[in-house]
C-alpha atoms as a PDB file:
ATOM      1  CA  UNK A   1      47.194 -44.010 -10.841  1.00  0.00           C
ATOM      2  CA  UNK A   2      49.794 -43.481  -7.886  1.00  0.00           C
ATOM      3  CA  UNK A   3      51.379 -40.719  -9.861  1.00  0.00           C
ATOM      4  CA  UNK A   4      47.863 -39.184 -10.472  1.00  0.00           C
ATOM      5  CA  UNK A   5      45.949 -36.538  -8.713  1.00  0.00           C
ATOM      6  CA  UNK A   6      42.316 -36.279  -9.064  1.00  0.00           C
ATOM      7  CA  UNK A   7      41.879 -32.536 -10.868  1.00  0.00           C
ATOM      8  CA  UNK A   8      37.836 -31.947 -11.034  1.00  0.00           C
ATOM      9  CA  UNK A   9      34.595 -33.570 -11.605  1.00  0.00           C
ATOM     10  CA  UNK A  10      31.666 -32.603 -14.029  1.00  0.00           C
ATOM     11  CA  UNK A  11      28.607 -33.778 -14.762  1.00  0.00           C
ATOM     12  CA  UNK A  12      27.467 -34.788 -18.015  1.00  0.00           C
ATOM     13  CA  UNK A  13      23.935 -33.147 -17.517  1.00  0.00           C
ATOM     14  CA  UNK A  14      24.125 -30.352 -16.225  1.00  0.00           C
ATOM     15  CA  UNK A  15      20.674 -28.931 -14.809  1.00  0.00           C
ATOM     16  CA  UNK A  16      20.579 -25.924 -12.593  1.00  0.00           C
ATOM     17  CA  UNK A  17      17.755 -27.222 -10.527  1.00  0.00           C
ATOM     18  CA  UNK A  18      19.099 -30.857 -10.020  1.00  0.00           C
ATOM     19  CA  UNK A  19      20.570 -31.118  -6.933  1.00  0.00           C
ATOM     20  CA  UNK A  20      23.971 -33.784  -7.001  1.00  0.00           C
ATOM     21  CA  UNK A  21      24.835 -34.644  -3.474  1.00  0.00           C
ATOM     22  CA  UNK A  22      24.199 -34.275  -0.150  1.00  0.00           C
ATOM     23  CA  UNK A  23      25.774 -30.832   1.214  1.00  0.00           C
ATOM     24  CA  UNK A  24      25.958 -32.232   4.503  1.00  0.00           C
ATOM     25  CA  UNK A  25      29.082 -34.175   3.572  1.00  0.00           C
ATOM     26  CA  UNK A  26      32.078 -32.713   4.937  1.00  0.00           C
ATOM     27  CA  UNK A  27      34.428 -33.796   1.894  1.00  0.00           C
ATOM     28  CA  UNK A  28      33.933 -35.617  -1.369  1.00  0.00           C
ATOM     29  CA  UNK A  29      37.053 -37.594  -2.195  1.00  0.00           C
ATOM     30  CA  UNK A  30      37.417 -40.559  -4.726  1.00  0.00           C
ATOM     31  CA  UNK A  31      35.805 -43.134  -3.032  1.00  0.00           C
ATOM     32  CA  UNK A  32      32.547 -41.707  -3.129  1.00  0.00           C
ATOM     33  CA  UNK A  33      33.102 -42.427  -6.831  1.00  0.00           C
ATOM     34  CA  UNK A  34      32.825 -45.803  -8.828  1.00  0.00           C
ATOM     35  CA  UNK A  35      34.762 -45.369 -12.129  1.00  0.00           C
ATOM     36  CA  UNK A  36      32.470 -46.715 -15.100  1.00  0.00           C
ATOM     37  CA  UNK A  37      34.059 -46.009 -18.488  1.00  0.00           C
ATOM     38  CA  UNK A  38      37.538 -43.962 -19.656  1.00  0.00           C
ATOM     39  CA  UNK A  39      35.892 -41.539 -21.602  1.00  0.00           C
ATOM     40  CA  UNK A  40      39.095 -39.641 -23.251  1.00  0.00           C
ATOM     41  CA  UNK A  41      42.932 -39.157 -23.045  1.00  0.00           C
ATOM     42  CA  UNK A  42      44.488 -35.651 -22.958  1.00  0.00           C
ATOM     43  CA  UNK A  43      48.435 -35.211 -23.072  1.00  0.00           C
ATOM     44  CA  UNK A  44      48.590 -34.053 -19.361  1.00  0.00           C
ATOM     45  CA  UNK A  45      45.669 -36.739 -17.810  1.00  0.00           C
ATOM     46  CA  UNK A  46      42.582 -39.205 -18.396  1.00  0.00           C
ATOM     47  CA  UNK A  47      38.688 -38.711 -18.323  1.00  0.00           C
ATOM     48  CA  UNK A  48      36.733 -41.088 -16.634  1.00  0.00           C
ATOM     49  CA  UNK A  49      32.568 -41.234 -16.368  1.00  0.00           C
ATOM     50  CA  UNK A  50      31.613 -42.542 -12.856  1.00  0.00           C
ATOM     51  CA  UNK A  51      28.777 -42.401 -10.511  1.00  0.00           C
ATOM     52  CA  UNK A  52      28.518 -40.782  -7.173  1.00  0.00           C
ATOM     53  CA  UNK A  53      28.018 -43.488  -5.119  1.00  0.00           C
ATOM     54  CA  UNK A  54      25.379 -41.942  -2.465  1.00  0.00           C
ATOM     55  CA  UNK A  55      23.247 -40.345  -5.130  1.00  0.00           C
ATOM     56  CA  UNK A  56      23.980 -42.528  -8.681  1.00  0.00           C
ATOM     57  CA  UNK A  57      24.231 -39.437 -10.515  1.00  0.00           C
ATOM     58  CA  UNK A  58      27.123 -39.504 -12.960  1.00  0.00           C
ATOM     59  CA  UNK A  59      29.644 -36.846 -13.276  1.00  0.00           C
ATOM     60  CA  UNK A  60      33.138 -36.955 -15.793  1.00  0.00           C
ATOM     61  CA  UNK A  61      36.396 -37.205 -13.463  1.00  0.00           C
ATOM     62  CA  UNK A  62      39.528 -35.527 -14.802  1.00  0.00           C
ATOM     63  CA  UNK A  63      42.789 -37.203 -13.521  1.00  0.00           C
ATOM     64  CA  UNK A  64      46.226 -34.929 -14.042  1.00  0.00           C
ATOM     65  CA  UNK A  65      49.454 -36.877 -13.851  1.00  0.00           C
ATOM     66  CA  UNK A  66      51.010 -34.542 -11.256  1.00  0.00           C
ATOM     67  CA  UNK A  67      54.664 -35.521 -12.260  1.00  0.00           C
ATOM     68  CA  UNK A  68      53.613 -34.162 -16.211  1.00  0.00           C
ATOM     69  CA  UNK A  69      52.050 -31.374 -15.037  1.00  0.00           C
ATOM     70  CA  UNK A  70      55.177 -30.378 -13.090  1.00  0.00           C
ATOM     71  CA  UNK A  71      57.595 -31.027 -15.340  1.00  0.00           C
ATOM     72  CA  UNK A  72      55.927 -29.116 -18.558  1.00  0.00           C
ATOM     73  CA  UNK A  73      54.665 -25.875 -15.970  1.00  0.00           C
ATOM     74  CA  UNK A  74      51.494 -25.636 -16.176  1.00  0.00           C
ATOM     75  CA  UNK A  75      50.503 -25.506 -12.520  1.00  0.00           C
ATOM     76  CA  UNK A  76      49.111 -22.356 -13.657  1.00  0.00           C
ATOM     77  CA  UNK A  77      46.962 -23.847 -16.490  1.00  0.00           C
ATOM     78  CA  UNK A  78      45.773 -25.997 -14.652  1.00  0.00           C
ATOM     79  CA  UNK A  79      44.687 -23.799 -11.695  1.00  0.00           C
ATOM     80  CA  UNK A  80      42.913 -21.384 -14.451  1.00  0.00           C
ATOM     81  CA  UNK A  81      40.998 -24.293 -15.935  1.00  0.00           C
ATOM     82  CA  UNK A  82      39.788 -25.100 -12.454  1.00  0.00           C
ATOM     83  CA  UNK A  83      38.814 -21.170 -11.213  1.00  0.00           C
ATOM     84  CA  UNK A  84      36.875 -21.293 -14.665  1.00  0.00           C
ATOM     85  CA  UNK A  85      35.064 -24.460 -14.471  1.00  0.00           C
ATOM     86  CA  UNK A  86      33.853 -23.248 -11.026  1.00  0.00           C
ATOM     87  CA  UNK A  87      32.412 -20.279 -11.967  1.00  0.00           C
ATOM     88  CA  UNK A  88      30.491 -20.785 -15.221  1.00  0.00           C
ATOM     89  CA  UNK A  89      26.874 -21.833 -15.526  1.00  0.00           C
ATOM     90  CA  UNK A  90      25.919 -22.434 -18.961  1.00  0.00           C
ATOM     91  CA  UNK A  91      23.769 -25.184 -20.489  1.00  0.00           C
ATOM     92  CA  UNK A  92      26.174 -26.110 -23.026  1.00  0.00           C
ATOM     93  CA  UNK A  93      29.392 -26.172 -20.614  1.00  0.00           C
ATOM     94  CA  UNK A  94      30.119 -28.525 -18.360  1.00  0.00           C
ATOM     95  CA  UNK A  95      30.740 -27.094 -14.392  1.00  0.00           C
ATOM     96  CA  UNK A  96      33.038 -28.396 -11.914  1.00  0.00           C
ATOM     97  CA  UNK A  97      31.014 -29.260  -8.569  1.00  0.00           C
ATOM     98  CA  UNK A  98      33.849 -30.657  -7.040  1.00  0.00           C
ATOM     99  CA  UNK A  99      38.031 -30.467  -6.717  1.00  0.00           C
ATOM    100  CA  UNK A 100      40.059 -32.597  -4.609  1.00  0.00           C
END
């Protein structure tokens, strides 16, 4: 995964009043995460399930291959799919909680 660059995480159940980690950490990063399963294979990237480490919730991790993403331009894609994920709250949609 050297080429690979960690693009957001999601849960799989997402509950408004559920809290997922502890706001006092500073910064999430991928070892707060143990990968479990692959969960799906997109043309740009992988999805992995894995569980927060600190709290044992589990959350769906979306890897980009940076070198794909850069070569077929869609920086910008990618960037929207992000700034949407962030901002939507819906029961049936997953949210992104964290980006690194």
């Amino acid at each position: 995964m050297s080429n690979s660059k960690i693009f957001g995480v999601t849960t799989r159940q997402t509950l408004p009043q559920e809290k997922y980690y502890d706001e006092s950490i500073a910064r999430v990063d991928l070892s707060d995460f143990t990968i479990l399963e692959k969960l799906g294979k997109g043309s740009f990237g992988n999805v992995y399930a894995v569980r927060m480490k600190e709290t044992g919730t589990i959350f769906a991790i979306k890897f980009l291959n940076k070198k794909l993403v850069m070569n077929e331009n869609i920086v910008k894609y990618a960037i929207a799919e992000r700034n949407v994920l962030t901002m939507i709250e819906h029961p049936f949609l997953v949210s992104m909680h964290f980006s690194f």
